[in-house]
PDB file of N, CA and C in Angstrom:
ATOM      1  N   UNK A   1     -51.582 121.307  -8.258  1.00  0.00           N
ATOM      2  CA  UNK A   1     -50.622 120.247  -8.035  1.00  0.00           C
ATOM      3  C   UNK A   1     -51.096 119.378  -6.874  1.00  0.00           C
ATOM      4  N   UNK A   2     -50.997 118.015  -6.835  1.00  0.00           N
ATOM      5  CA  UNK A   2     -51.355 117.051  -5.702  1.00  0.00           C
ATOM      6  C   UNK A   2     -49.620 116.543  -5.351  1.00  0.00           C
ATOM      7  N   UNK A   3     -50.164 116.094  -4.110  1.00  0.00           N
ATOM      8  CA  UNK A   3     -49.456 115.165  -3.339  1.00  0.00           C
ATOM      9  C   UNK A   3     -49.701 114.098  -3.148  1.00  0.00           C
ATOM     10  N   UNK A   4     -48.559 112.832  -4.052  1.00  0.00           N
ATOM     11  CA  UNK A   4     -49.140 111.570  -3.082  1.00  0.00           C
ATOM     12  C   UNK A   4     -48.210 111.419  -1.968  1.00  0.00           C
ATOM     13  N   UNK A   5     -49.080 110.284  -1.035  1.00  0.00           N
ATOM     14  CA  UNK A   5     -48.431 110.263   0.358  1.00  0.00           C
ATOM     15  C   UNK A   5     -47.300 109.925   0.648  1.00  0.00           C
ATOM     16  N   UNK A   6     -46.353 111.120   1.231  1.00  0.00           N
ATOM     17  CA  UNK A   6     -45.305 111.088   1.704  1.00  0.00           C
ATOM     18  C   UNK A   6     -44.024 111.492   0.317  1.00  0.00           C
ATOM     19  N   UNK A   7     -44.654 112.258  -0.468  1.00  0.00           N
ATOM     20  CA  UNK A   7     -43.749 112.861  -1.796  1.00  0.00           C
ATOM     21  C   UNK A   7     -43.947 114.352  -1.731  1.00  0.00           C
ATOM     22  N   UNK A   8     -43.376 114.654  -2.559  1.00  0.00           N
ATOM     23  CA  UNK A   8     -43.265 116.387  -3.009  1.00  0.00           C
ATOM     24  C   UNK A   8     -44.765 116.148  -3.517  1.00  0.00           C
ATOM     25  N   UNK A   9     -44.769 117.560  -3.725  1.00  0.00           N
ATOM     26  CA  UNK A   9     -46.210 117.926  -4.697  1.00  0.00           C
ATOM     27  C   UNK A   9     -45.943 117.708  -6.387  1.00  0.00           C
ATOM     28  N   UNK A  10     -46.303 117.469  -6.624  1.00  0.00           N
ATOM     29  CA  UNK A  10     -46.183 116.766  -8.368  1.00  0.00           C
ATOM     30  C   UNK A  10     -47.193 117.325  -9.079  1.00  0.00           C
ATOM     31  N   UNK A  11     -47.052 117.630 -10.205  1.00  0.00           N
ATOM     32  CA  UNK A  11     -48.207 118.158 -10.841  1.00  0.00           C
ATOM     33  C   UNK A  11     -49.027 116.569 -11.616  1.00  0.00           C
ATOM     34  N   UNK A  12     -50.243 116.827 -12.185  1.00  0.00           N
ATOM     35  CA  UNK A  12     -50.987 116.133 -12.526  1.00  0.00           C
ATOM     36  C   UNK A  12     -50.504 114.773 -13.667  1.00  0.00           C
ATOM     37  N   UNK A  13     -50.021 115.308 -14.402  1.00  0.00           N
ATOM     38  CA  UNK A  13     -49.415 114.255 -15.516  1.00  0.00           C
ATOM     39  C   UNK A  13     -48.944 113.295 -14.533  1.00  0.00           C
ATOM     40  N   UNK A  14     -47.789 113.605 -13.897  1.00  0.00           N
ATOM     41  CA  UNK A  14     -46.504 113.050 -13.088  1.00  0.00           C
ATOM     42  C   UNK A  14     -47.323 112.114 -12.333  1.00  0.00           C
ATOM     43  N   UNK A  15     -48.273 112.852 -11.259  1.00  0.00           N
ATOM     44  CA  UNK A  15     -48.745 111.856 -10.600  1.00  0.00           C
ATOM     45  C   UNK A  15     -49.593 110.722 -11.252  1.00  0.00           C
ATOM     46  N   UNK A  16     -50.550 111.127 -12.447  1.00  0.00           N
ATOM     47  CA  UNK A  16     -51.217 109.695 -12.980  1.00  0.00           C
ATOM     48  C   UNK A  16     -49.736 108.963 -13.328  1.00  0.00           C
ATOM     49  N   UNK A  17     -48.526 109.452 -14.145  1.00  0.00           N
ATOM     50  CA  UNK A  17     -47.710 108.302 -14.436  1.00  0.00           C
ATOM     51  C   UNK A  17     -47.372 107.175 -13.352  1.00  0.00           C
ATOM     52  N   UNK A  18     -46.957 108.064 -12.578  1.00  0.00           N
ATOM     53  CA  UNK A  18     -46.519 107.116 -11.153  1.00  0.00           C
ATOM     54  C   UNK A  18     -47.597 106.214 -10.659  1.00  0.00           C
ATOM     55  N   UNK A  19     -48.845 106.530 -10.566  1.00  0.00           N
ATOM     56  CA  UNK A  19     -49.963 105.881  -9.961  1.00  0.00           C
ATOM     57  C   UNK A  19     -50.654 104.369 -11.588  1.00  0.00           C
ATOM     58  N   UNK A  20     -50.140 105.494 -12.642  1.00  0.00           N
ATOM     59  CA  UNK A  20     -50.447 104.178 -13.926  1.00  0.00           C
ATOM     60  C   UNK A  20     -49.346 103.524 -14.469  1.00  0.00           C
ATOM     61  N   UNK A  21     -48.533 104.355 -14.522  1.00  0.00           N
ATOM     62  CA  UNK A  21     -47.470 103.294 -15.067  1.00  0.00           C
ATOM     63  C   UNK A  21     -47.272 104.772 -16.406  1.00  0.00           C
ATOM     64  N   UNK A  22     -45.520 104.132 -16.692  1.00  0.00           N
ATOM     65  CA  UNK A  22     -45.145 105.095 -17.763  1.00  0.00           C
ATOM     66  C   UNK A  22     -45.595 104.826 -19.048  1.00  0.00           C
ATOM     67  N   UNK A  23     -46.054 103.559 -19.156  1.00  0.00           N
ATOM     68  CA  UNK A  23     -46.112 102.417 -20.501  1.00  0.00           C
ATOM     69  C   UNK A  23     -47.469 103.151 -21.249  1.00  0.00           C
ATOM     70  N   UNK A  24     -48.295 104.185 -20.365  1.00  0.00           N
ATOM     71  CA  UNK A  24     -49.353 104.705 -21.453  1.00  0.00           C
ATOM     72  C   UNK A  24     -49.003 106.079 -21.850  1.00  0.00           C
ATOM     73  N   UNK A  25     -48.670 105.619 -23.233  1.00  0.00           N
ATOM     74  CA  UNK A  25     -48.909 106.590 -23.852  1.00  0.00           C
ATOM     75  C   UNK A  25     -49.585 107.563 -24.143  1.00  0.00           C
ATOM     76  N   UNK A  26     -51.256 107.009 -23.852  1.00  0.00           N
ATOM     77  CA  UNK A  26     -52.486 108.268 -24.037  1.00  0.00           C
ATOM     78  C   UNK A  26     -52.115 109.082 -22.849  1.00  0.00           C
ATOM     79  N   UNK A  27     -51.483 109.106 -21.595  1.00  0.00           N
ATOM     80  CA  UNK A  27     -51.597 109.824 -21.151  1.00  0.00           C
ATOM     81  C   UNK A  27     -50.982 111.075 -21.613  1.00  0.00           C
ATOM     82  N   UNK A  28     -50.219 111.426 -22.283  1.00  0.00           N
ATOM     83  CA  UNK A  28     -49.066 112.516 -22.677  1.00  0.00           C
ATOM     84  C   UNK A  28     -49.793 113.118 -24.285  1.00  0.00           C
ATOM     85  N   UNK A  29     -51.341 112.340 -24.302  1.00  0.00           N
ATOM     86  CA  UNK A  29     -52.520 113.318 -24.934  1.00  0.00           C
ATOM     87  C   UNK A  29     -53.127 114.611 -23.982  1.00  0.00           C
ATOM     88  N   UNK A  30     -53.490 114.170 -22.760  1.00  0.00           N
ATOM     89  CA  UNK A  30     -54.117 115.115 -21.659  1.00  0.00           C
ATOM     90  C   UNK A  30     -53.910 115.853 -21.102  1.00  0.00           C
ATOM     91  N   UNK A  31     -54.069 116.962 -21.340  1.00  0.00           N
ATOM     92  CA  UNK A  31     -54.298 118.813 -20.934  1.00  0.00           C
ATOM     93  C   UNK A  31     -53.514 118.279 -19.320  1.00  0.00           C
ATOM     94  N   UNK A  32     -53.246 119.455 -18.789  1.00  0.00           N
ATOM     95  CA  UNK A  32     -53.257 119.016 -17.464  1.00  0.00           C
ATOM     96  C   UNK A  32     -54.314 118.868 -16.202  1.00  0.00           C
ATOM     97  N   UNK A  33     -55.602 119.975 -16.663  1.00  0.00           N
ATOM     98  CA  UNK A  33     -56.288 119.528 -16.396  1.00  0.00           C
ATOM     99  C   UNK A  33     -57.261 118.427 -16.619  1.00  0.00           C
ATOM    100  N   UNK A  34     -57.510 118.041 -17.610  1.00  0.00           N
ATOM    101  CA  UNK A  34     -57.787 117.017 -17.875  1.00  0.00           C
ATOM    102  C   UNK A  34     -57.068 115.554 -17.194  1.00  0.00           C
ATOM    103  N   UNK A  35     -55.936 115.475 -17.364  1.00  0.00           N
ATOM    104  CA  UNK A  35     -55.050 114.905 -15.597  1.00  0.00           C
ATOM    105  C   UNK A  35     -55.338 114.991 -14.763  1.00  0.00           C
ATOM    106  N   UNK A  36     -55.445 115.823 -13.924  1.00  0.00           N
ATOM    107  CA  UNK A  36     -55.853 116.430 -12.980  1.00  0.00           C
ATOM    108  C   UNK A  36     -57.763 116.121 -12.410  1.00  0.00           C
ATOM    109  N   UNK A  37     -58.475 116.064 -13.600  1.00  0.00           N
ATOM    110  CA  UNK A  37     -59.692 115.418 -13.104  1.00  0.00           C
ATOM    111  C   UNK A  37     -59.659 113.996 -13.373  1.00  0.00           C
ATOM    112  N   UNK A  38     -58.798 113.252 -14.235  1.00  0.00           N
ATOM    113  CA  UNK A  38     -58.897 111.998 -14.155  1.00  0.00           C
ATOM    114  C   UNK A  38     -58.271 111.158 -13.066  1.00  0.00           C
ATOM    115  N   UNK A  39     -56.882 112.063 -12.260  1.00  0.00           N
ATOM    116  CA  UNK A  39     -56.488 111.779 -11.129  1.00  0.00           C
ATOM    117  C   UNK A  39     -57.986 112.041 -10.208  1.00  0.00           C
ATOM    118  N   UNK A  40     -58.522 112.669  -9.985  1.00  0.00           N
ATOM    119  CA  UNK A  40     -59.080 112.917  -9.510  1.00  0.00           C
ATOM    120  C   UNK A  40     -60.600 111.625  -8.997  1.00  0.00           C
ATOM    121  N   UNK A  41     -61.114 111.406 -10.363  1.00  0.00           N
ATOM    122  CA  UNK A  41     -62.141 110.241 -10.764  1.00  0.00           C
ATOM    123  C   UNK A  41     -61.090 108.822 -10.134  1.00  0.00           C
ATOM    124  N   UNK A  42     -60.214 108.881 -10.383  1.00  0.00           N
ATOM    125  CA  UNK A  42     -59.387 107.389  -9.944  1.00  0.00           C
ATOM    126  C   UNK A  42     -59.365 107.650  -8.418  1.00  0.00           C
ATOM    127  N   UNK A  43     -59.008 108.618  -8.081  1.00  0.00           N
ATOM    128  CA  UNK A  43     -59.101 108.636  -6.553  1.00  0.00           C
ATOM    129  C   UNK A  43     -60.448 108.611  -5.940  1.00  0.00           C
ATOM    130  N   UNK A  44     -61.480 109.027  -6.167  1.00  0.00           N
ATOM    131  CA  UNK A  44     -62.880 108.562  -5.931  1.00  0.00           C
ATOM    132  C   UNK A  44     -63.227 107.142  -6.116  1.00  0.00           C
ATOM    133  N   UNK A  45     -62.977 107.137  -7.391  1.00  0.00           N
ATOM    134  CA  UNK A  45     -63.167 105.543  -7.450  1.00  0.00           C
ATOM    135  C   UNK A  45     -62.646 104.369  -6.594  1.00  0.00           C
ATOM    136  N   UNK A  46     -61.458 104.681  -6.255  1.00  0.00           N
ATOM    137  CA  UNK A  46     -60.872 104.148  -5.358  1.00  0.00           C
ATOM    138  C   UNK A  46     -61.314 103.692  -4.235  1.00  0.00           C
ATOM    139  N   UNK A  47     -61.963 105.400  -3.202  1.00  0.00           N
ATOM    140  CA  UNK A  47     -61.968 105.527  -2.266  1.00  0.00           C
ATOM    141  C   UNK A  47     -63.452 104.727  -2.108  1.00  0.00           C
ATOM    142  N   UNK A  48     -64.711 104.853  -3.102  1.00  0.00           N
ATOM    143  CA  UNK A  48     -65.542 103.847  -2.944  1.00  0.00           C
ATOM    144  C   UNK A  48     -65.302 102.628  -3.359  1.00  0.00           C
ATOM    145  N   UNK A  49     -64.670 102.108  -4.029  1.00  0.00           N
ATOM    146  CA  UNK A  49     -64.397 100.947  -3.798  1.00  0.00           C
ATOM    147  C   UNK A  49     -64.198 100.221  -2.256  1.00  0.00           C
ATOM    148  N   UNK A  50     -62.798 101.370  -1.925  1.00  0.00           N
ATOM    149  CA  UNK A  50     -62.393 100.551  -0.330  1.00  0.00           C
ATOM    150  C   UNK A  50     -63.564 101.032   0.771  1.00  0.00           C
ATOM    151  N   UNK A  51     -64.549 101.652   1.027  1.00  0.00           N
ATOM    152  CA  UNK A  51     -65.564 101.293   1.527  1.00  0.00           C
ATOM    153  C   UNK A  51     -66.243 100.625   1.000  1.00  0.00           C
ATOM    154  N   UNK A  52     -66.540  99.846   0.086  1.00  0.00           N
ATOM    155  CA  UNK A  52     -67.563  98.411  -0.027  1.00  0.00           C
ATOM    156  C   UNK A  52     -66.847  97.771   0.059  1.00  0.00           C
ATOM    157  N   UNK A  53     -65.296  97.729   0.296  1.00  0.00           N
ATOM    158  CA  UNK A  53     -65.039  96.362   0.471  1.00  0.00           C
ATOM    159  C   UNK A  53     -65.112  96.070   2.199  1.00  0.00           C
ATOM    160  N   UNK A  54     -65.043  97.221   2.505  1.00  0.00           N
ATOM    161  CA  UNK A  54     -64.871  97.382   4.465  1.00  0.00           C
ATOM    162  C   UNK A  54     -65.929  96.822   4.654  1.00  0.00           C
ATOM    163  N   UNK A  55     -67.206  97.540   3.499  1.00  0.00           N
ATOM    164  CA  UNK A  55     -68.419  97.048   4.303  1.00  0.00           C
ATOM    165  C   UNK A  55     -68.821  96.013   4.348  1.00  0.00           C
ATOM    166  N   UNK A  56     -68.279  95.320   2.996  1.00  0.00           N
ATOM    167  CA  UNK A  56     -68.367  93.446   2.642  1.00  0.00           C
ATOM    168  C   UNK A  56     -67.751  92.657   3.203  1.00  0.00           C
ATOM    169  N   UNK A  57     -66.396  93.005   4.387  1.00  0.00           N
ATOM    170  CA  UNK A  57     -65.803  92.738   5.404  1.00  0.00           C
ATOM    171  C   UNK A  57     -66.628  92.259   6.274  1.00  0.00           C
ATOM    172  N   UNK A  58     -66.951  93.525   6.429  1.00  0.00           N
ATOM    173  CA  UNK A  58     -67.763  93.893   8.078  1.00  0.00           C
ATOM    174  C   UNK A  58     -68.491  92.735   7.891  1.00  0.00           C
ATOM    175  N   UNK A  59     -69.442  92.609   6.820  1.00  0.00           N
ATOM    176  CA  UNK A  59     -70.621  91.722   6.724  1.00  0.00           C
ATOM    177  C   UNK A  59     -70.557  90.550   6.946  1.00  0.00           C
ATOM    178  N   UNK A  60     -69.478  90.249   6.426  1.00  0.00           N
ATOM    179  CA  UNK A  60     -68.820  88.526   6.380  1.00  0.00           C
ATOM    180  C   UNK A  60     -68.685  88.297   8.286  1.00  0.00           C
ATOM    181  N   UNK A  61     -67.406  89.536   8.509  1.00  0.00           N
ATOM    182  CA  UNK A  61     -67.865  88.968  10.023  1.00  0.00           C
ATOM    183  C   UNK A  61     -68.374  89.161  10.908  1.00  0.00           C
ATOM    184  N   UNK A  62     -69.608  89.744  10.509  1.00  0.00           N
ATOM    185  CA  UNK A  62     -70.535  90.004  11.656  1.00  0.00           C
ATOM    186  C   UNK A  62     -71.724  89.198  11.305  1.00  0.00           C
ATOM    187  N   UNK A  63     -71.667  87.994  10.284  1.00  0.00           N
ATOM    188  CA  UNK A  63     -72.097  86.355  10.047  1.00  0.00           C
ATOM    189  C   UNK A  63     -71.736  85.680  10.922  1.00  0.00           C
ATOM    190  N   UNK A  64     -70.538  85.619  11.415  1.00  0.00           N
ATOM    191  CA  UNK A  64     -69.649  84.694  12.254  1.00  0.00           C
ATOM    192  C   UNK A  64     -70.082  84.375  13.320  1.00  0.00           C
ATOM    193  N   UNK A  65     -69.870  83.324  14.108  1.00  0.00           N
ATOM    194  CA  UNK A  65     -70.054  83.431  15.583  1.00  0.00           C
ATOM    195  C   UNK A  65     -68.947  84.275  16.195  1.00  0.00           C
ATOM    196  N   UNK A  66     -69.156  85.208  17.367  1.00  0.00           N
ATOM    197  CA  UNK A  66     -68.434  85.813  17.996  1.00  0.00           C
ATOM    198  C   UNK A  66     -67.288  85.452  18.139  1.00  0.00           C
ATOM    199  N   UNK A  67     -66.829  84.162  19.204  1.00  0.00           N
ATOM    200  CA  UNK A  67     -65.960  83.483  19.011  1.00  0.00           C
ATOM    201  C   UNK A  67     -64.473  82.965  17.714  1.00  0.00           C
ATOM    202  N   UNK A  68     -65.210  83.079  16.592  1.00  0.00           N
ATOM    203  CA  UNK A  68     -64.804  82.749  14.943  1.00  0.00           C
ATOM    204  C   UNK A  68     -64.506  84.063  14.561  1.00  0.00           C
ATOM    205  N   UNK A  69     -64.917  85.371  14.908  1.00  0.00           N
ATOM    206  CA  UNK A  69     -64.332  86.474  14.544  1.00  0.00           C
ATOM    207  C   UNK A  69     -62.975  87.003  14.588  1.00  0.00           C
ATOM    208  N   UNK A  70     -62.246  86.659  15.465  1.00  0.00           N
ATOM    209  CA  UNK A  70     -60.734  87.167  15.671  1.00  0.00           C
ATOM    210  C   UNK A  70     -60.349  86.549  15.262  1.00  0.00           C
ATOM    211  N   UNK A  71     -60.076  84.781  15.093  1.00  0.00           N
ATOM    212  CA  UNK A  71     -59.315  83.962  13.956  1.00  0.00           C
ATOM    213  C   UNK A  71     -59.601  84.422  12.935  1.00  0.00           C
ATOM    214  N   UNK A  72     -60.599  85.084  12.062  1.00  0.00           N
ATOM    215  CA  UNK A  72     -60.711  84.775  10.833  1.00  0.00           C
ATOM    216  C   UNK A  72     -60.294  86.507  10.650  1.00  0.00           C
ATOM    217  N   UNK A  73     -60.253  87.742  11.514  1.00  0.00           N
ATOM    218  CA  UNK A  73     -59.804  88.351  11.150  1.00  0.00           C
ATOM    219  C   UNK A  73     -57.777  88.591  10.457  1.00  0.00           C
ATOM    220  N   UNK A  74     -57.370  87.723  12.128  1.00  0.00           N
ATOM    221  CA  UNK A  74     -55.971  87.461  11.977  1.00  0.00           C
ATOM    222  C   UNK A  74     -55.876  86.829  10.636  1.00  0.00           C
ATOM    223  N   UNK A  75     -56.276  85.711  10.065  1.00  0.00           N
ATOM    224  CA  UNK A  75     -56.455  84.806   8.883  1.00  0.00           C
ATOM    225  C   UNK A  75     -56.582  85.654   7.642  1.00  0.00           C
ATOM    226  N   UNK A  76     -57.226  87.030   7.789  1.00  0.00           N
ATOM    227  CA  UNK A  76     -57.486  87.091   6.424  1.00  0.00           C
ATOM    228  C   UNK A  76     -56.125  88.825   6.523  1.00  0.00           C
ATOM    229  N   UNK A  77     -56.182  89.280   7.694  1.00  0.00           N
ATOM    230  CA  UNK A  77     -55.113  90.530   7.907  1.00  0.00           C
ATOM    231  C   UNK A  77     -53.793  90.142   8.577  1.00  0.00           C
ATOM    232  N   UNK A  78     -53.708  88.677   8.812  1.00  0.00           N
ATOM    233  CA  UNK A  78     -52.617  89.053   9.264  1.00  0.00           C
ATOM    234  C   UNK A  78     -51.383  88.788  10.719  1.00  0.00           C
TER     235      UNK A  78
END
């Protein structure tokens, strides 16, 4: 069983629904393990994704002049 953040522990089905949406049907084909590693692959995937995007961040502003870095961070976070 996983936990997403800040919930009970949920077993595998439950959590892909919540994280995909109820509207797929294929999911309520898949074993639970089979859930359970595809939760799994989505959360990897994920997690490299959001490091290349940090790192494609980083890159952009460490192009910048020093100066141009904190506006454009506020600008793009906030």
């Amino acid at each position: 069983m996983r936990s997403l953040k800040g919930e009970p522990k949920v077993d595998a089905r439950t959590a892909l629904r919540t994280r995909l949406g109820d509207d797929l049907d294929a999911l309520a084909l898949l074993s639970e393990q089979e859930s359970a590693e595809l939760l799994g692959l989505i959360d990897d995937a994920r997690a490299v994704q959001r490091k290349a995007l940090d790192a494609s961040i980083s890159e952009v502003l460490g192009r910048l002049p020093r100066l141009a870095r904190g506006p454009a961070r506020r600008i793009m976070f906030g």
